[in-house]
Protein backbone atom coordinates (compact mmCIF):
# COMPACT_ATOMS: atom_id res chain seq x y z
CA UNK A 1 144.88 150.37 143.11
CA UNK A 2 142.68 151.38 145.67
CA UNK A 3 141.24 148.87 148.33
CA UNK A 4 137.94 149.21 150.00
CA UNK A 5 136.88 147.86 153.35
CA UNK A 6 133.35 146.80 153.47
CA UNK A 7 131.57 146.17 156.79
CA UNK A 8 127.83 145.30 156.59
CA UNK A 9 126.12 141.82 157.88
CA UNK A 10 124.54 141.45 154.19
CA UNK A 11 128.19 141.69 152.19
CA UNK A 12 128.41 138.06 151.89
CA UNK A 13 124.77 137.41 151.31
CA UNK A 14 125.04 140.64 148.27
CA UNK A 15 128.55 139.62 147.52
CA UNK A 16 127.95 138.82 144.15
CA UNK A 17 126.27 142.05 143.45
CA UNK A 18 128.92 144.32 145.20
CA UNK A 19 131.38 142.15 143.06
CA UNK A 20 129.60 142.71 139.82
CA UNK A 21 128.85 146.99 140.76
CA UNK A 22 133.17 147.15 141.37
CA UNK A 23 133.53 144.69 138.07
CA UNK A 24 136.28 146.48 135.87
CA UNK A 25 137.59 149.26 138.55
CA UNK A 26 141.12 149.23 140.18
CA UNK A 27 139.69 148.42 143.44
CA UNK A 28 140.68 145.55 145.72
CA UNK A 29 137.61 144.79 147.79
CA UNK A 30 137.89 143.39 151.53
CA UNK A 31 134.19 142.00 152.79
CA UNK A 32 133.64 141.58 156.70
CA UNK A 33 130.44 140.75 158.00
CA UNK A 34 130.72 141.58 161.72
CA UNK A 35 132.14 144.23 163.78
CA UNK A 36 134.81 141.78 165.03
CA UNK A 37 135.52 140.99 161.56
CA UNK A 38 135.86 144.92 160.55
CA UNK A 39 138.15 145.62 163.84
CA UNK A 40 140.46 142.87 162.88
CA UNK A 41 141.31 144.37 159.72
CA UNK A 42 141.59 147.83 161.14
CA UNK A 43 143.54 146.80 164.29
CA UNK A 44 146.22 145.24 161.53
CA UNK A 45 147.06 148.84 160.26
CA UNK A 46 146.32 147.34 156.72
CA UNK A 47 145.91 150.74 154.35
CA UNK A 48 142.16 151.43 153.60
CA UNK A 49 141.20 154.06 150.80
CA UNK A 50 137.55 153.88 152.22
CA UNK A 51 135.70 152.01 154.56
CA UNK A 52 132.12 151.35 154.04
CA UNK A 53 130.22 151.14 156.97
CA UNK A 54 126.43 150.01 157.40
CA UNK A 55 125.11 151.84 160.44
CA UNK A 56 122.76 149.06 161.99
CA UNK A 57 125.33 146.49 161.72
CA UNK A 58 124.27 143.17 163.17
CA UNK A 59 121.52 144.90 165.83
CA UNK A 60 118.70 147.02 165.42
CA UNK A 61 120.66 150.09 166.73
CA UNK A 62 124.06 151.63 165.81
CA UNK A 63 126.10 150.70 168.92
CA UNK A 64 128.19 148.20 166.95
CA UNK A 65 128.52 150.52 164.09
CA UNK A 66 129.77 153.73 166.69
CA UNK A 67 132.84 151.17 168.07
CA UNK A 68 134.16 150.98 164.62
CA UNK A 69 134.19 154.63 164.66
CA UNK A 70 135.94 155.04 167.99
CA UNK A 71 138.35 152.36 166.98
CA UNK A 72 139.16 154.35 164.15
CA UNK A 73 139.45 158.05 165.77
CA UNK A 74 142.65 159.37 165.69
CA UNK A 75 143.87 156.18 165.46
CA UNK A 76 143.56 155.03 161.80
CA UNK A 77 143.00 157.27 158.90
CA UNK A 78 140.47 156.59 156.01
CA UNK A 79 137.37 157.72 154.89
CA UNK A 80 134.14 156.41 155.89
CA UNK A 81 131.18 156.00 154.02
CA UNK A 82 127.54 155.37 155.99
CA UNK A 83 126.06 153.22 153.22
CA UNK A 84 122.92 151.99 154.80
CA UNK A 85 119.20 151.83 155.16
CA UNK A 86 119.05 154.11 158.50
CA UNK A 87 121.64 156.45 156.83
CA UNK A 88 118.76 159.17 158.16
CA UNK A 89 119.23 158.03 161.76
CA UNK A 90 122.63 158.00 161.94
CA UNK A 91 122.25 162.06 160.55
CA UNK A 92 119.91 162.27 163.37
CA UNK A 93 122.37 160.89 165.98
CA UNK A 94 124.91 162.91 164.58
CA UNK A 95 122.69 166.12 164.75
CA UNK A 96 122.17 165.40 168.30
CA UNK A 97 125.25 164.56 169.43
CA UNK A 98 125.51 160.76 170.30
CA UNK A 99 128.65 160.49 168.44
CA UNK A 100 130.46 162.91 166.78
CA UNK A 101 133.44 162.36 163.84
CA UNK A 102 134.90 164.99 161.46
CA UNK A 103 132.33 166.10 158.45
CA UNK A 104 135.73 165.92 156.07
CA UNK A 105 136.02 161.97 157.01
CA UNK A 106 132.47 160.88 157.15
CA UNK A 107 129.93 160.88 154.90
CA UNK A 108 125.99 159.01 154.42
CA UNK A 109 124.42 157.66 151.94
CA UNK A 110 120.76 156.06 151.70
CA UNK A 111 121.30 151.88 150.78
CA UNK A 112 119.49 151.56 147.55
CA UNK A 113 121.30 148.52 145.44
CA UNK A 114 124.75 147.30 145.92
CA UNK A 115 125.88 147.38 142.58
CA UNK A 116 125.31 150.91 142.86
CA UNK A 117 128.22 151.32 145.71
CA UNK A 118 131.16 150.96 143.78
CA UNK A 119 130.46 154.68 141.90
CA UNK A 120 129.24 156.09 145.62
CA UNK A 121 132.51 155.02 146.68
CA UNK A 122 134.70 156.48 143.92
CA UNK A 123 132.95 159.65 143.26
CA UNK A 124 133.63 160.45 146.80
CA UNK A 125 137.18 159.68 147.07
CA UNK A 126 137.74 161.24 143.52
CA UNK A 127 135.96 164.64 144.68
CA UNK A 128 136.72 164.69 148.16
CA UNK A 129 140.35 166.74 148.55
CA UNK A 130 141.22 165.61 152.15
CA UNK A 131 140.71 161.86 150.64
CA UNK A 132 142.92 162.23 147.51
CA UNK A 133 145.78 163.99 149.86
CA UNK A 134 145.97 161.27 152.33
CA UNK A 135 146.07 158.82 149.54
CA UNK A 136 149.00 160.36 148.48
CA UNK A 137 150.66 161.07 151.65
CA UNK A 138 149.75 157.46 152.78
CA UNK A 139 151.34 155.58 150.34
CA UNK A 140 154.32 157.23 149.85
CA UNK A 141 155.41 157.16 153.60
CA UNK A 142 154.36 153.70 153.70
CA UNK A 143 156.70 152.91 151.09
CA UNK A 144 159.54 155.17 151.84
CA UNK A 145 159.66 154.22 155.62
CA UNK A 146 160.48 150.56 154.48
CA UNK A 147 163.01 152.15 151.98
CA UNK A 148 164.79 154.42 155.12
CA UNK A 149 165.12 151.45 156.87
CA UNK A 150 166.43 149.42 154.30
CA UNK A 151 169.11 152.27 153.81
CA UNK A 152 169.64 152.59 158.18
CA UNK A 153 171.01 149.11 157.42
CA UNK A 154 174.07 150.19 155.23
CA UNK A 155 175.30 152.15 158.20
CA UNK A 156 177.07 150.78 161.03
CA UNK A 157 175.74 150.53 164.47
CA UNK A 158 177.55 152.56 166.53
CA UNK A 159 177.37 155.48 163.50
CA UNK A 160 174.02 155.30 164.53
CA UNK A 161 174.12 155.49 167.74
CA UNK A 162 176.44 158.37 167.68
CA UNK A 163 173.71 160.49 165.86
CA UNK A 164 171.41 159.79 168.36
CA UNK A 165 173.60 160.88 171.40
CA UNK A 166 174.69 164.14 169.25
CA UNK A 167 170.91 165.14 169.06
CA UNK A 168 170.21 164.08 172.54
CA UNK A 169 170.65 167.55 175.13
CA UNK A 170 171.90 166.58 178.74
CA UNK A 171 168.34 166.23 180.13
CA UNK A 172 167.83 163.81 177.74
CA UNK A 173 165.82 165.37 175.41
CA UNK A 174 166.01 165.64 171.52
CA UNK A 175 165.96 167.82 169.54
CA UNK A 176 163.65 166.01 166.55
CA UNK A 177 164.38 168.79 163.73
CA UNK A 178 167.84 166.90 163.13
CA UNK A 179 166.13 163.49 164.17
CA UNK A 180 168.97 161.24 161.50
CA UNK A 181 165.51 159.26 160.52
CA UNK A 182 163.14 161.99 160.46
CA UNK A 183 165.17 163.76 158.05
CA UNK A 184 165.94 160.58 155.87
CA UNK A 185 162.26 159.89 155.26
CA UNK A 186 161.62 163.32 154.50
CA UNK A 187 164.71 163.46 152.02
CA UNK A 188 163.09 159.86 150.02
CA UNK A 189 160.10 160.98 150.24
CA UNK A 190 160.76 164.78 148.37
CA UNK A 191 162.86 163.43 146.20
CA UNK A 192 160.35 160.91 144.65
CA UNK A 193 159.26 162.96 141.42
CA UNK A 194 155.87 160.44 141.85
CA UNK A 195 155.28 161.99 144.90
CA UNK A 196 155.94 165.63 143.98
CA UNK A 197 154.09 165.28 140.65
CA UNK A 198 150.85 164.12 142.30
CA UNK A 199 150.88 167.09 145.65
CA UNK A 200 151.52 169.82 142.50
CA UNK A 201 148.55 168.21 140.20
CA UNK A 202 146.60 168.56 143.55
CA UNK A 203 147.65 171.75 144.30
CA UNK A 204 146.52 173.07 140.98
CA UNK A 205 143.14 171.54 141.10
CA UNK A 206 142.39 173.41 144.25
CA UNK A 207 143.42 176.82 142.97
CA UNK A 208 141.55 176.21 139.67
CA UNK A 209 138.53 175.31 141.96
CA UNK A 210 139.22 178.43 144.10
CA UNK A 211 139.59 180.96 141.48
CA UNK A 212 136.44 179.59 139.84
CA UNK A 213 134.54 180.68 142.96
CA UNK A 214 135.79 184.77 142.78
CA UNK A 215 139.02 184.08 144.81
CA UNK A 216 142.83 185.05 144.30
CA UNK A 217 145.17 183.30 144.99
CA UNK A 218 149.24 183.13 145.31
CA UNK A 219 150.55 180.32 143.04
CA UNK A 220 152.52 177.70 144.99
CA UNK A 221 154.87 175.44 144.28
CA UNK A 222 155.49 172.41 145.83
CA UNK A 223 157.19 172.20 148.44
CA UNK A 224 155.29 169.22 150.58
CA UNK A 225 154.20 170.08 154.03
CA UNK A 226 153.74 174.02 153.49
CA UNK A 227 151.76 172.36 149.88
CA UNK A 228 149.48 170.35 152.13
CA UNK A 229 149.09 172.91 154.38
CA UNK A 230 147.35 174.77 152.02
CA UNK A 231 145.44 172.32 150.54
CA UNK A 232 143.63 171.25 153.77
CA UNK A 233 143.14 174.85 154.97
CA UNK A 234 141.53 176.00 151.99
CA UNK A 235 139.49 172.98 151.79
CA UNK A 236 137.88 173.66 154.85
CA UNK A 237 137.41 176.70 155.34
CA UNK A 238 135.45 176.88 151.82
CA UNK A 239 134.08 173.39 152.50
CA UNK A 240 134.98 172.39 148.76
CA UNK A 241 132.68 169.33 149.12
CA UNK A 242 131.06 167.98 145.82
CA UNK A 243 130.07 164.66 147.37
């Protein structure tokens, strides 16, 4: 299931019709009429898909609308959509530098009916590679951190606080590449066929996509971080966009 973040001071008044337009998808729907509304939700590190952003939200300017954007840079990760009826000025004040965001993460789209934003909304997160990697990445981790810990707790105490002190050097610093949790996360999270299934179905996607365009390249398998390596370097620097 994916779950969508709405923020736009007409989502309650047009909730009906942005209810009806996601009617029969696998999308949980979160509506929040203000900007203090939208930063509660982000500030609780609940897991967005895509958050749908209207770019004059409450004012007749975008000032509200650019600290939801700061709130979220390099602080949360998800997608944002500019679904609005000044989607042209934010591409002006993007143009001309008033705020700036990565192209991969951001995207506009000219407000025309609400029942229309539930396709907008998928076709971007279905076409969009950096989107459908960090849903995969995102959810897993979620879920396997929870499970590490869970497993930390069959261990005693002091066990674990002997690892620690065995990775620690004399000037206190340690040496994360045999971090005990580090490499327990990483050994549920590879070893979750779910997981590895997904990254390889990616993986083949973009080198059908690649080869379709004239290039060659090596067949990979998956092996997770090298994988997603690959997938995001490629992406960009062939900006394989069909939003």
């Amino acid at each position: 299931m994916k779950r969508v973040l709405i923020i736009d001071d007409d989502c309650l008044k047009e909730e009906e019709s942005i209810r009806d337009g996601f009617a029969g998808t696998d999308v949980e729907l979160f509506l929040c009429p203000t900007k203090d509304e939208g930063l509660k939700w982000i500030k609780s590190q609940a897991l967005f898909d895509c958050i749908v952003l209207d770019w004059y939200l409450e004012e007749e300017n975008s000032n509200l609308s650019r600290l939801i954007l700061k709130a979220l840079e390099k602080k949360y990760y998800a997608p944002v959509m500019i679904y609005s009826n000044n989607a042209s000025h934010f591409r002006e004040e993007r143009d001309s530098g008033v705020f700036s965001y990565p192209e991969n993460l951001i995207c506009e789209v000219d407000k025309s009916d609400f029942k229309d934003i539930s396709a907008k909304v998928l076709d971007w997160l279905n076409t969009n590679t950096t989107a459908k990697l960090s849903n995969i990445y995102l959810e897993k981790v979620y879920e396997k951190i929870h499970q590490t810990f869970w497993n930390l707790n069959d261990i005693p105490h002091g066990n674990i606080a002997s690892v620690y002190k065995n990775i620690s050097s004399e000037n206190g610093n340690i040496d994360w590449v045999n971090d005990f949790v580090v490499n327990l996360l990483l050994q549920n999270l590879v070893s979750d066929e779910n997981f590895r299934t997904k990254i390889s179905e990616l993986i083949e996607e973009i080198q059908n996509l690649l080869e379709s365009k004239g290039f060659k390249v090596k067949t990979l398998e998956c092996r997770t971080f090298e994988s997603s390596r690959f997938l995001v370097s490629w992406h960009n620097k062939l900006n394989v966009q069909t939003n």
